[in-house]
Protein backbone atom coordinates (compact mmCIF):
# COMPACT_ATOMS: atom_id res chain seq x y z
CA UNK A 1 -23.69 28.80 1.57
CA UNK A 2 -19.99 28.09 2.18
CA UNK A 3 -19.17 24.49 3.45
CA UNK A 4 -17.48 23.52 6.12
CA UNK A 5 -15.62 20.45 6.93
CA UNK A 6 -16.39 18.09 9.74
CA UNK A 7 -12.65 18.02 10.62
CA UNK A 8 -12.71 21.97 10.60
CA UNK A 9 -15.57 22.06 13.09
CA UNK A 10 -12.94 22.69 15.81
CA UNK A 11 -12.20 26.28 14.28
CA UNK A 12 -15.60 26.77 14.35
CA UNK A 13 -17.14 26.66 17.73
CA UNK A 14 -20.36 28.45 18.51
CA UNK A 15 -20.35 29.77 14.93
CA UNK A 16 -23.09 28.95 12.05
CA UNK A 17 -21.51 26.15 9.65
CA UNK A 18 -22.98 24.57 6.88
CA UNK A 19 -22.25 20.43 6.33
CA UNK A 20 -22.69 18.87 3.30
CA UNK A 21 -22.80 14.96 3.68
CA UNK A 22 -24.57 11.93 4.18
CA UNK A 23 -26.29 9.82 6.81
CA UNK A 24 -24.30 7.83 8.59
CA UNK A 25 -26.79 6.73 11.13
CA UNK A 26 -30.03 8.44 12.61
CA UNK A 27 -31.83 7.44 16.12
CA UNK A 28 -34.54 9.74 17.22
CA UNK A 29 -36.50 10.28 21.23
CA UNK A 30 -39.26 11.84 20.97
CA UNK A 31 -38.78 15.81 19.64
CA UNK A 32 -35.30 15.09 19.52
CA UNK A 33 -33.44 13.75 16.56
CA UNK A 34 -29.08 12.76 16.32
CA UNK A 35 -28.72 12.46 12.57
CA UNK A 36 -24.67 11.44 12.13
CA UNK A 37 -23.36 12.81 9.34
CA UNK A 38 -20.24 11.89 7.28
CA UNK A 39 -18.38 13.84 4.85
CA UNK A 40 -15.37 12.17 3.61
CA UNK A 41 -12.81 14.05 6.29
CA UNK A 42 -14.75 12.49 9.64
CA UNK A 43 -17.98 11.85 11.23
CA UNK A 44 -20.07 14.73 13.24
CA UNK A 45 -23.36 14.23 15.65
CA UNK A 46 -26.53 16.61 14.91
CA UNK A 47 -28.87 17.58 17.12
CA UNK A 48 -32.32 18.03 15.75
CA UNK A 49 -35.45 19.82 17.98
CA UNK A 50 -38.68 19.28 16.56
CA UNK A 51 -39.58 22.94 17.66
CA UNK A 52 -36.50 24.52 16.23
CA UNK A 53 -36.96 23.46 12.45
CA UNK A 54 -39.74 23.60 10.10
CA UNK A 55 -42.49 21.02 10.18
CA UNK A 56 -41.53 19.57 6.40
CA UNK A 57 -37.65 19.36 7.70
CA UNK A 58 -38.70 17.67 10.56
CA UNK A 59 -40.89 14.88 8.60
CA UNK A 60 -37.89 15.07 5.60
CA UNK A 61 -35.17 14.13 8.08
CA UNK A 62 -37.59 11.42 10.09
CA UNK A 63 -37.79 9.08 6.79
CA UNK A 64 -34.57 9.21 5.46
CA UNK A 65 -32.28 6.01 5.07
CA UNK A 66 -28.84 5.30 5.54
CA UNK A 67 -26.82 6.86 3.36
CA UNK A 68 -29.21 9.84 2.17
CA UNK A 69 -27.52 12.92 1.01
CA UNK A 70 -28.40 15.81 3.34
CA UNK A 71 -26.88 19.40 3.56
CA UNK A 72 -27.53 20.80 7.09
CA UNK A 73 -27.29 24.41 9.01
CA UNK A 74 -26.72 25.07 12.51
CA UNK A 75 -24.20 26.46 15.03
CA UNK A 76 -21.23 24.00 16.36
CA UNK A 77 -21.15 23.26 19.90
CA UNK A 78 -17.98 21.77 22.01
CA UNK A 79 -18.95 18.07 23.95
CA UNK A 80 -16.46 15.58 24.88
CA UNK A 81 -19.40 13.40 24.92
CA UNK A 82 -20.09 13.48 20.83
CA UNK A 83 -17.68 11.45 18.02
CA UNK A 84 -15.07 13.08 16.98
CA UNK A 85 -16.06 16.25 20.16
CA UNK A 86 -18.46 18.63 18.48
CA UNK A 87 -22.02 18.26 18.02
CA UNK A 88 -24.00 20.67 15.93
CA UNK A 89 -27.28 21.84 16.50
CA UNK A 90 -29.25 21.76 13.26
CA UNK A 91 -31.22 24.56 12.32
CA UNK A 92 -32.52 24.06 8.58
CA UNK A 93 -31.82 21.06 6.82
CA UNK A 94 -31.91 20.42 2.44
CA UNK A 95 -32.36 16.88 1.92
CA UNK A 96 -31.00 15.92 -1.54
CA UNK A 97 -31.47 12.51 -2.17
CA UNK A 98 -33.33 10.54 0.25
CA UNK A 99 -32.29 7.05 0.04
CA UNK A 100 -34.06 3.79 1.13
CA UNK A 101 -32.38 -0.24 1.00
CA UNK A 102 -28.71 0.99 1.37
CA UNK A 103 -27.34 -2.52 1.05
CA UNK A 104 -24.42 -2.54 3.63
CA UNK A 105 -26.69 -2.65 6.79
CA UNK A 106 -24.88 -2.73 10.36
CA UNK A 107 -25.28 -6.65 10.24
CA UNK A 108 -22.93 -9.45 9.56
CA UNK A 109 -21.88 -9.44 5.78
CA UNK A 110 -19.68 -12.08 4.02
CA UNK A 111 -16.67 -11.05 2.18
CA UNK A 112 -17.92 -11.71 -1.19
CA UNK A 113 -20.76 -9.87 -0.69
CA UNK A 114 -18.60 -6.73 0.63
CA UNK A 115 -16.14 -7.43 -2.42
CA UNK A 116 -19.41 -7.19 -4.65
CA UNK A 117 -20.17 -4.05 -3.40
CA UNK A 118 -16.80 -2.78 -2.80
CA UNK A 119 -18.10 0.55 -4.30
CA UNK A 120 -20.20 1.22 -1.47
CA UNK A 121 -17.95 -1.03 1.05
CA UNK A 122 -15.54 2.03 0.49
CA UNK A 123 -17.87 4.53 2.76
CA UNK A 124 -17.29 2.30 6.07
CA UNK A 125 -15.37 3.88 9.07
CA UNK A 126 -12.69 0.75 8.71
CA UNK A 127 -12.14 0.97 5.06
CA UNK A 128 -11.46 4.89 5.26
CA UNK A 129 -9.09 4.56 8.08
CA UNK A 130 -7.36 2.36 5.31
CA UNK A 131 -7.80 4.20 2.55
CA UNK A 132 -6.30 7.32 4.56
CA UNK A 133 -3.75 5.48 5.90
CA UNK A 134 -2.63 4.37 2.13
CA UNK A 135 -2.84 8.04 1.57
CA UNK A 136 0.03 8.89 4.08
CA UNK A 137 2.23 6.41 3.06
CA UNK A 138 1.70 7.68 -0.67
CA UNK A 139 3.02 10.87 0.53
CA UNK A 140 5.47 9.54 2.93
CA UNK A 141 7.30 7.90 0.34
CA UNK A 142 7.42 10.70 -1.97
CA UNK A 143 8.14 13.47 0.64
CA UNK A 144 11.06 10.91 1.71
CA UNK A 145 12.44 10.45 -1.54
CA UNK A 146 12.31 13.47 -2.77
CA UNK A 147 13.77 15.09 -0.06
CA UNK A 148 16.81 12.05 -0.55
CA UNK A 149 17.30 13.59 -3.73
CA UNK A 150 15.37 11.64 -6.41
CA UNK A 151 13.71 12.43 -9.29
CA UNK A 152 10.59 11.25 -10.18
CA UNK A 153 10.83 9.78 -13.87
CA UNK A 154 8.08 7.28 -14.30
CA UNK A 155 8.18 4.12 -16.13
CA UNK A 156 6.11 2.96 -19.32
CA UNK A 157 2.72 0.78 -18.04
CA UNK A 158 2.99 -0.88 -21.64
CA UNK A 159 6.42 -3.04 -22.35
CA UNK A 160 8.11 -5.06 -25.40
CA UNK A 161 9.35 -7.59 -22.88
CA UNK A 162 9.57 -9.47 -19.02
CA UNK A 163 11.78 -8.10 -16.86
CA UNK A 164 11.48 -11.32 -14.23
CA UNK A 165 10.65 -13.54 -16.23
CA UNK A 166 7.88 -14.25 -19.46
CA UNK A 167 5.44 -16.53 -17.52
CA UNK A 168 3.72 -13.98 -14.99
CA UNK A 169 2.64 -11.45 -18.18
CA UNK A 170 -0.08 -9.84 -19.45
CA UNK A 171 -0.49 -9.97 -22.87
CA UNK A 172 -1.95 -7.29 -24.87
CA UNK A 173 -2.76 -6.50 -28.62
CA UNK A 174 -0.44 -3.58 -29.67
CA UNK A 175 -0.83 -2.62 -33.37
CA UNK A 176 -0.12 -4.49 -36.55
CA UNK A 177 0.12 -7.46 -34.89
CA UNK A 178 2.64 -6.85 -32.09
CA UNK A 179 2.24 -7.92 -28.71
CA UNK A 180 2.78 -5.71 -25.56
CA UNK A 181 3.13 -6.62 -21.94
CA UNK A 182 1.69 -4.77 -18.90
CA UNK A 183 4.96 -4.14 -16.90
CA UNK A 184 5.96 -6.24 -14.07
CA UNK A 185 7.85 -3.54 -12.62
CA UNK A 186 9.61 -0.23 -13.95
CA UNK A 187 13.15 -1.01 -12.74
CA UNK A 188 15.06 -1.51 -15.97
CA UNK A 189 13.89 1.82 -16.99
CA UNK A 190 14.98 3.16 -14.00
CA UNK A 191 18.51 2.14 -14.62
CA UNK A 192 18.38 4.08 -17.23
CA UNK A 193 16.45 7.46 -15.73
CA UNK A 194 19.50 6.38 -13.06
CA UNK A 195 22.26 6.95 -15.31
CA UNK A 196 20.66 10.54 -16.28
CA UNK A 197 19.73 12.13 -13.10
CA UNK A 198 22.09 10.23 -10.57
CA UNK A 199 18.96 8.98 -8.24
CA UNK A 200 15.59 8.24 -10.15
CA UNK A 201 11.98 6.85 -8.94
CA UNK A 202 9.50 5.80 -10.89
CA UNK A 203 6.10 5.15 -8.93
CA UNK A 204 2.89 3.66 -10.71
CA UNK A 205 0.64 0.58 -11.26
CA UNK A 206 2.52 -2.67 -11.91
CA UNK A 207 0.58 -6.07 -12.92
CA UNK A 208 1.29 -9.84 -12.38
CA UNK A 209 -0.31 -12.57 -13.86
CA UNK A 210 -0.04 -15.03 -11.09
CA UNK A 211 -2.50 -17.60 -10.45
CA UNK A 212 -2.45 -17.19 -6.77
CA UNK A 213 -4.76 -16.39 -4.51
CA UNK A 214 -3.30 -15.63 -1.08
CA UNK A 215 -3.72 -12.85 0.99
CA UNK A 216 -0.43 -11.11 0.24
CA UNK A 217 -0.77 -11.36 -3.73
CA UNK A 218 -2.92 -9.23 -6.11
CA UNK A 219 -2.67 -8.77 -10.10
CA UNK A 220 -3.12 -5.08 -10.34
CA UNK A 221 -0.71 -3.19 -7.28
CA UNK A 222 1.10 0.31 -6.99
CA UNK A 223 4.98 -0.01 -6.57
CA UNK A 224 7.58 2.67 -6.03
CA UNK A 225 11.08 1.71 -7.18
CA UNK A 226 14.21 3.82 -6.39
CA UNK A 227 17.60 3.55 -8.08
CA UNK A 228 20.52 4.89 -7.56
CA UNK A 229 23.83 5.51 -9.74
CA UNK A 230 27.45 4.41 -8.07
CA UNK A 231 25.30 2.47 -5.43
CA UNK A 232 26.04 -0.83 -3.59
CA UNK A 233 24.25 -3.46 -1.76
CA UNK A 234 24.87 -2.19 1.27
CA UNK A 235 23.43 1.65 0.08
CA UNK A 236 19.94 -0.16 -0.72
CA UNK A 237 19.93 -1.75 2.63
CA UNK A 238 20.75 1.67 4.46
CA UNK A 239 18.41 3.37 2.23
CA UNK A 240 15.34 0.78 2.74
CA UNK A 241 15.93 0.96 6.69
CA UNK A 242 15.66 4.70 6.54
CA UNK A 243 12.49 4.69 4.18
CA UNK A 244 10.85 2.16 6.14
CA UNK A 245 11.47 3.88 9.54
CA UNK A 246 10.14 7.64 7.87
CA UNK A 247 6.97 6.05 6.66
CA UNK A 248 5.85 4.39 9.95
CA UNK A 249 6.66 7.35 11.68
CA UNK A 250 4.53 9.55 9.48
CA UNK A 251 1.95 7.08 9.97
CA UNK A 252 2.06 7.11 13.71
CA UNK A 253 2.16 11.13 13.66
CA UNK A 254 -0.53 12.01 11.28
CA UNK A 255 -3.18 8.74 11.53
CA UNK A 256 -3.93 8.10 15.05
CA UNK A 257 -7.54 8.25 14.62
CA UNK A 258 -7.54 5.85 12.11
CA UNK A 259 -4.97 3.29 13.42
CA UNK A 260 -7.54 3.80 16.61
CA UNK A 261 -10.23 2.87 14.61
CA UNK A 262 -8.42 -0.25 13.30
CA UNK A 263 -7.41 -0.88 16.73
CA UNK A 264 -3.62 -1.48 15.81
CA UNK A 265 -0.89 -2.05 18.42
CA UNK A 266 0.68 1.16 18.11
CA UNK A 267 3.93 -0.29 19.61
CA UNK A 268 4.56 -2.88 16.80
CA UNK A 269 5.15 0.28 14.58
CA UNK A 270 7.10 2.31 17.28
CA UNK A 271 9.49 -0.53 16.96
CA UNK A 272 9.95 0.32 13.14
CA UNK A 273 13.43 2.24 13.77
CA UNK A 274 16.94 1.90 12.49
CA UNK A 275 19.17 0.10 12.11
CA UNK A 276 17.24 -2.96 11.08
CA UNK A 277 19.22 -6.17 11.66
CA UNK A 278 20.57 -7.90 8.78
CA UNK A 279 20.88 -11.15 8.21
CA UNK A 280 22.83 -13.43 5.49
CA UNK A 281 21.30 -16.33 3.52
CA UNK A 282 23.63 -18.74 5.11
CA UNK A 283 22.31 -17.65 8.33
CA UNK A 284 18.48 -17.51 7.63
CA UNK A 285 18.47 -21.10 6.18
CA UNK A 286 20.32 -22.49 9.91
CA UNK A 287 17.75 -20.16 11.66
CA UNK A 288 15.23 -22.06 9.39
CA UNK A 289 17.27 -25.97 10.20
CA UNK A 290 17.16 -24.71 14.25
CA UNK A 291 13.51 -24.31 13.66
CA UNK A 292 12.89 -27.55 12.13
CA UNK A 293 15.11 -29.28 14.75
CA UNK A 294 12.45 -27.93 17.64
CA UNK A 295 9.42 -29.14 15.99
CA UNK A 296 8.82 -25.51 15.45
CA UNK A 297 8.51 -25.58 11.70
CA UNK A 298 7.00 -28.47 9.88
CA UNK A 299 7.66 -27.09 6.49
CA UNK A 300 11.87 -28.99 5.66
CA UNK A 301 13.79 -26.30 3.66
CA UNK A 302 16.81 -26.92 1.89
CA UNK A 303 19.77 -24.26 1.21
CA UNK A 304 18.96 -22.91 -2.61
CA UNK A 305 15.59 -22.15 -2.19
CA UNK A 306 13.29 -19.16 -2.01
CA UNK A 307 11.42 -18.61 1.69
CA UNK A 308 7.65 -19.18 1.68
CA UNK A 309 5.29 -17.41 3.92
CA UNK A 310 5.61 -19.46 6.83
CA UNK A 311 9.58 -18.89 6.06
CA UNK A 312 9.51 -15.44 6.47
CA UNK A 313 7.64 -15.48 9.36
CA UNK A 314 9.60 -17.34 11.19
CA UNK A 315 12.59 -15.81 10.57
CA UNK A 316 10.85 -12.51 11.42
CA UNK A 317 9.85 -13.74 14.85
CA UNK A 318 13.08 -13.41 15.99
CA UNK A 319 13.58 -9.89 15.83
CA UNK A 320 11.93 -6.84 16.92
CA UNK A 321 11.54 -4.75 13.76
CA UNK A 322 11.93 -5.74 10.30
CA UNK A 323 14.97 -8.01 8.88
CA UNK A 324 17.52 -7.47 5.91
CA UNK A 325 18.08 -10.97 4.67
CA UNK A 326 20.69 -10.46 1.79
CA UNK A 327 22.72 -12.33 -0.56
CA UNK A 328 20.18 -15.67 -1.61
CA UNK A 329 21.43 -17.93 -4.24
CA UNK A 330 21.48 -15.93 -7.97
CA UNK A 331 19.33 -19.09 -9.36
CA UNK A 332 16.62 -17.89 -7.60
CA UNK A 333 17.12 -14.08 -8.24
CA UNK A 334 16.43 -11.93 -11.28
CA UNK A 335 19.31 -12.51 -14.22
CA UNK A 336 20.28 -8.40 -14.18
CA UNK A 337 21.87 -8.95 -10.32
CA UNK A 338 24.89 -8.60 -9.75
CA UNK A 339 27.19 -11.66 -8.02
CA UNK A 340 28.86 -11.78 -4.73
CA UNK A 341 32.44 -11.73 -5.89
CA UNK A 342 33.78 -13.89 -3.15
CA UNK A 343 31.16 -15.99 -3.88
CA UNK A 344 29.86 -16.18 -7.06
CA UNK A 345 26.99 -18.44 -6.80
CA UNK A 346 24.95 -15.59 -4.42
CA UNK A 347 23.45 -13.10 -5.62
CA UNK A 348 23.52 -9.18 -4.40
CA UNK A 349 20.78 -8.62 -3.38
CA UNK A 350 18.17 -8.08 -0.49
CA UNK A 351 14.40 -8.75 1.05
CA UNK A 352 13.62 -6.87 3.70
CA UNK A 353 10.94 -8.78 5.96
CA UNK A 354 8.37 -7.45 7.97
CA UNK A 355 7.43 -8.24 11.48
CA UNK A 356 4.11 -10.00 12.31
CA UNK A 357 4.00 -12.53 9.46
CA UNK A 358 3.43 -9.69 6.68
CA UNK A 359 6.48 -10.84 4.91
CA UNK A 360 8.59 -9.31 2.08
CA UNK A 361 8.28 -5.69 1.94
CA UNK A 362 11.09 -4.62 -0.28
CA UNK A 363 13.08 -6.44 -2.69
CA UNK A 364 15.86 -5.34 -4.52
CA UNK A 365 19.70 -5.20 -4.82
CA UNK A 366 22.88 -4.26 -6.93
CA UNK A 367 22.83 -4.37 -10.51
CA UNK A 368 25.22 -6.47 -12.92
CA UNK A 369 27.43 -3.76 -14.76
CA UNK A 370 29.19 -6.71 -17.37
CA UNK A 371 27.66 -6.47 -21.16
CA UNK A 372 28.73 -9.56 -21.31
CA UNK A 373 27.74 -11.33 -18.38
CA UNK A 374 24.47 -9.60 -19.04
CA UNK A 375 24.38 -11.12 -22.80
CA UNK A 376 25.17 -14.21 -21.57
CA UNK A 377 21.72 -14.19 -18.98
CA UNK A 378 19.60 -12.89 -21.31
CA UNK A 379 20.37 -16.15 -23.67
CA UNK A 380 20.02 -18.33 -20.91
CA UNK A 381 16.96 -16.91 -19.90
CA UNK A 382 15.60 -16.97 -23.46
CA UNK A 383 14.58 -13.75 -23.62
CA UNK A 384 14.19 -11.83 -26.33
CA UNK A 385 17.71 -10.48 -27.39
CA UNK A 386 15.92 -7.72 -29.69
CA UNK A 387 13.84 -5.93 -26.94
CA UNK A 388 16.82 -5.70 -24.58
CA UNK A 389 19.17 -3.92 -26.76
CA UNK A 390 18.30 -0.61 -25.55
CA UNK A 391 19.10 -1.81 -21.86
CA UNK A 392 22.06 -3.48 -22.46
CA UNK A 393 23.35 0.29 -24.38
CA UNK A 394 23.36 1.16 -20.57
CA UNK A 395 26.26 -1.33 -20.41
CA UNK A 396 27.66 -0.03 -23.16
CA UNK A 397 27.82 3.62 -22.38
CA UNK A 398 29.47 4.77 -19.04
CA UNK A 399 28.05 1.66 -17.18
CA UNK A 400 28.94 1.86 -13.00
CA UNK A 401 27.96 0.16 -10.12
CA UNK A 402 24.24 1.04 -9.56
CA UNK A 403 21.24 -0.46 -6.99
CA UNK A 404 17.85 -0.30 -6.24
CA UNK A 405 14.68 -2.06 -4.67
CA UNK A 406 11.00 -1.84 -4.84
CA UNK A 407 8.29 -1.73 -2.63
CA UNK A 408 4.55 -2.50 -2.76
CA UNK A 409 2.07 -0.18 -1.62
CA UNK A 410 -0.58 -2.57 -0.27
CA UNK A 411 1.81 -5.08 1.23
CA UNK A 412 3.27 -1.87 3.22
CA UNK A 413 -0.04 -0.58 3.73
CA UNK A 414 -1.56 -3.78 5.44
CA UNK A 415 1.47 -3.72 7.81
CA UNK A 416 1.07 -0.64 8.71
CA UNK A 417 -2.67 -0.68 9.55
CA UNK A 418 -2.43 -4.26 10.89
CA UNK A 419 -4.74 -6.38 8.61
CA UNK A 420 -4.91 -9.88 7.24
CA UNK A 421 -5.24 -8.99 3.16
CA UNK A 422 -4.07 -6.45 0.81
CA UNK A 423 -7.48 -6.36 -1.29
CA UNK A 424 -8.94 -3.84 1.19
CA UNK A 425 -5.81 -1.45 1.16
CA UNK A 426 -6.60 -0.43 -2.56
CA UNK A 427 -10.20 0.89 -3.65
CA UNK A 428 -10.45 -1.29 -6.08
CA UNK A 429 -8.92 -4.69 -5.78
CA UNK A 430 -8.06 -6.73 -8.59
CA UNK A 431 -6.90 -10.41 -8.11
CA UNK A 432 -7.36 -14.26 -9.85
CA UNK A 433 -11.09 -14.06 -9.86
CA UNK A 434 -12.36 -10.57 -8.79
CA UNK A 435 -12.25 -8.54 -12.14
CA UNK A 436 -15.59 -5.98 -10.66
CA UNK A 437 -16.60 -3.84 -9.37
């Protein structure tokens, strides 16, 4: 029998469909049964009559558990009344695995426990809205880039060197003795893929080995990082505005269910539209002093520093939509960014900050085109000359002005849909001390 899925049932009213699922929930009264079944694409009400099936079917369905796999038969009726507006009225019925102690019960569970059994945690109506959610912006931020142009050239996973910086690595035996990193992020490469196609992505796993534990941060994440060739600081901001705005408007057009279901303010994403204000350094750090001034911040920042969380989210209150801050002191920035020429000391580049407290959604910024300002950094930074020779042959041959940024996946992802940490917007979370499922 051909199957039919539950969020097809509308092109199939008053026909005979076949559903192949599992229980979702089950309440009987009398000769009636409601089965609710779930499918992966939505959730559908059954109707069972005790006259209308066999006697075994009957008994079958009765016992079953939550989360039993059942295939069912019957014809699909319209009611505004039923989830999701169809019901179907069950005819035969296979069970295929009857299930009993499904551990995620309708009670209270703690997080740990859910994070224990994320594998199952996955099947809830909250963590699919997520999960779908992720999905969109996945394809958002190709469908935008691509369309912009880009090419897709991904980045090695495996890496002779740090990009940022040698103390947030993980290490890994590579053969005869040599050691290999898991990449912090693919954006050297991409200056490279850059240089050869004009405007490059590369879009894949990225790993950091901090020891933190807060609800933004996690050691395994997906990143997409676009560069561009004879690009500016100003290109990556008008760039990140754009890409920012397409994604929460596919978001808002395609997931309304789901953002229902998470019961997020739609008009916090409505608000995601360009131009996004921007907002130097200088200017952040007297926002911050203002703040301090009022009693409004307790945390006392000084000029040269990187924001924290409660930073960010106080400069972020003040605006409607998200905020370009640009141009933050180079000694806190990576050494391959370029400097502000009038000022030397700042660095070109940019974080764009969400609304809501969710922070730093995109970093990234123009590119230092010197070899030997370049040499220079990668001595101070001691890093390894040898492993950087092939990037600094991009300053070597035909090097230009070039920019780019990078943005997480589940940081965006947890904006979008509203929620407090990251480690349910991936299926399987990895952070400081949650290596399983």
């Amino acid at each position: 029998m051909q199957q039919t899925y539950i969020n097809q049932l509308a092109n199939h009213v008053d026909q005979e469909v076949t559903i192949k699922g599992w229980l979702y929930n089950l309440r009987s009264s009398g000769k009636l049964m409601f089965p609710q079944l779930r499918d992966g694409t939505g959730v559908v009400q059954c109707v069972v009559l005790k006259k209308s099936v066999a006697p075994e079917t009957w008994e079958a369905l009765q016992k079953l558990g939550q989360e039993s796999a059942v295939i069912v038969r019957g014809a699909v009726r319209a009611d505004e009344r039923a989830p999701g507006g169809f019901e179907v009225d069950v005819t035969q019925a296979e069970v295929v695995q009857a299930v009993d102690g499904y551990p995620i019960t309708p009670k209270e569970h703690g997080t740990e426990f859910l994070m224990d059994h994320r594998h199952l945690w996955l099947r809830s109506r909250r963590q699919h809205a997520i999960l779908k959610v992720r999905h969109t912006i996945v394809r958002a931020v190709r469908d935008f880039l691509d369309t912009e142009g880009f090419t897709l050239c991904d980045a090695p996973i495996l890496t002779p060197a740090a990009c940022e910086g040698t103390t947030t690595l993980f290490e890994v035996d590579y053969f005869d003795d040599e050691k290999a990193y898991l990449t912090q992020s693919g954006q050297l490469y991409n200056e490279a893929t850059a240089a050869a196609f004009g405007k490059a992505y590369c879009f894949g796993p990225t790993f950091r080995a901090e020891r933190s534990k807060t609800r933004r941060h996690l050691t395994e994440f997906w990143m997409v990082e676009p560069e561009m060739a004879y690009a500016t600081l100003d290109d990556v901001m008008d760039l990140s505005e754009r890409f920012l705005s397409s994604i929460a408007a596919r978001v808002l057009a395609e997931r309304g269910e789901e953002l229902k279901i998470l019961e997020r303010d739609l008009t916090k994403l409505e608000q995601i539209i360009t131009p996004f204000p921007r907002l130097h350094y200088d200017e952040a750090v007297r926002l911050l002093h203002e703040g301090q001034e009022r009693g409004e911040l307790e945390t006392k920042f000084e000029w040269g520093g990187d924001f924290g969380a409660p930073d960010e989210a106080y400069i972020s209150k003040k605006f409607d939509r998200p905020v370009m801050v640009h141009r933050y002191p180079a000694a806190i920035k990576a050494f391959y960014m370029a400097r502000d020429r009038e000022r030397p000391e700042l660095a070109l580049g940019v974080d764009v900050l969400a609304p809501e407290g969710y922070g730093e959604v995109i970093g990234g910024g123009e590119r230092a085109t010197s070899l030997e300002y370049l040499e220079q950094q990668i001595d101070e930074h001691h890093l390894p000359r040898e492993a950087f020779e092939w990037y600094l042959d991009l300053r070597r041959y035909g090097s230009v002005p070039h920019a780019g940024f990078g943005m997480g996946i589940e940081r965006c992802t947890a904006w979008m849909c509203g929620i407090e940490h990251v480690r349910e917007t991936i299926p399987f979370p990895r952070m400081l001390y949650r290596l399983r499922p």
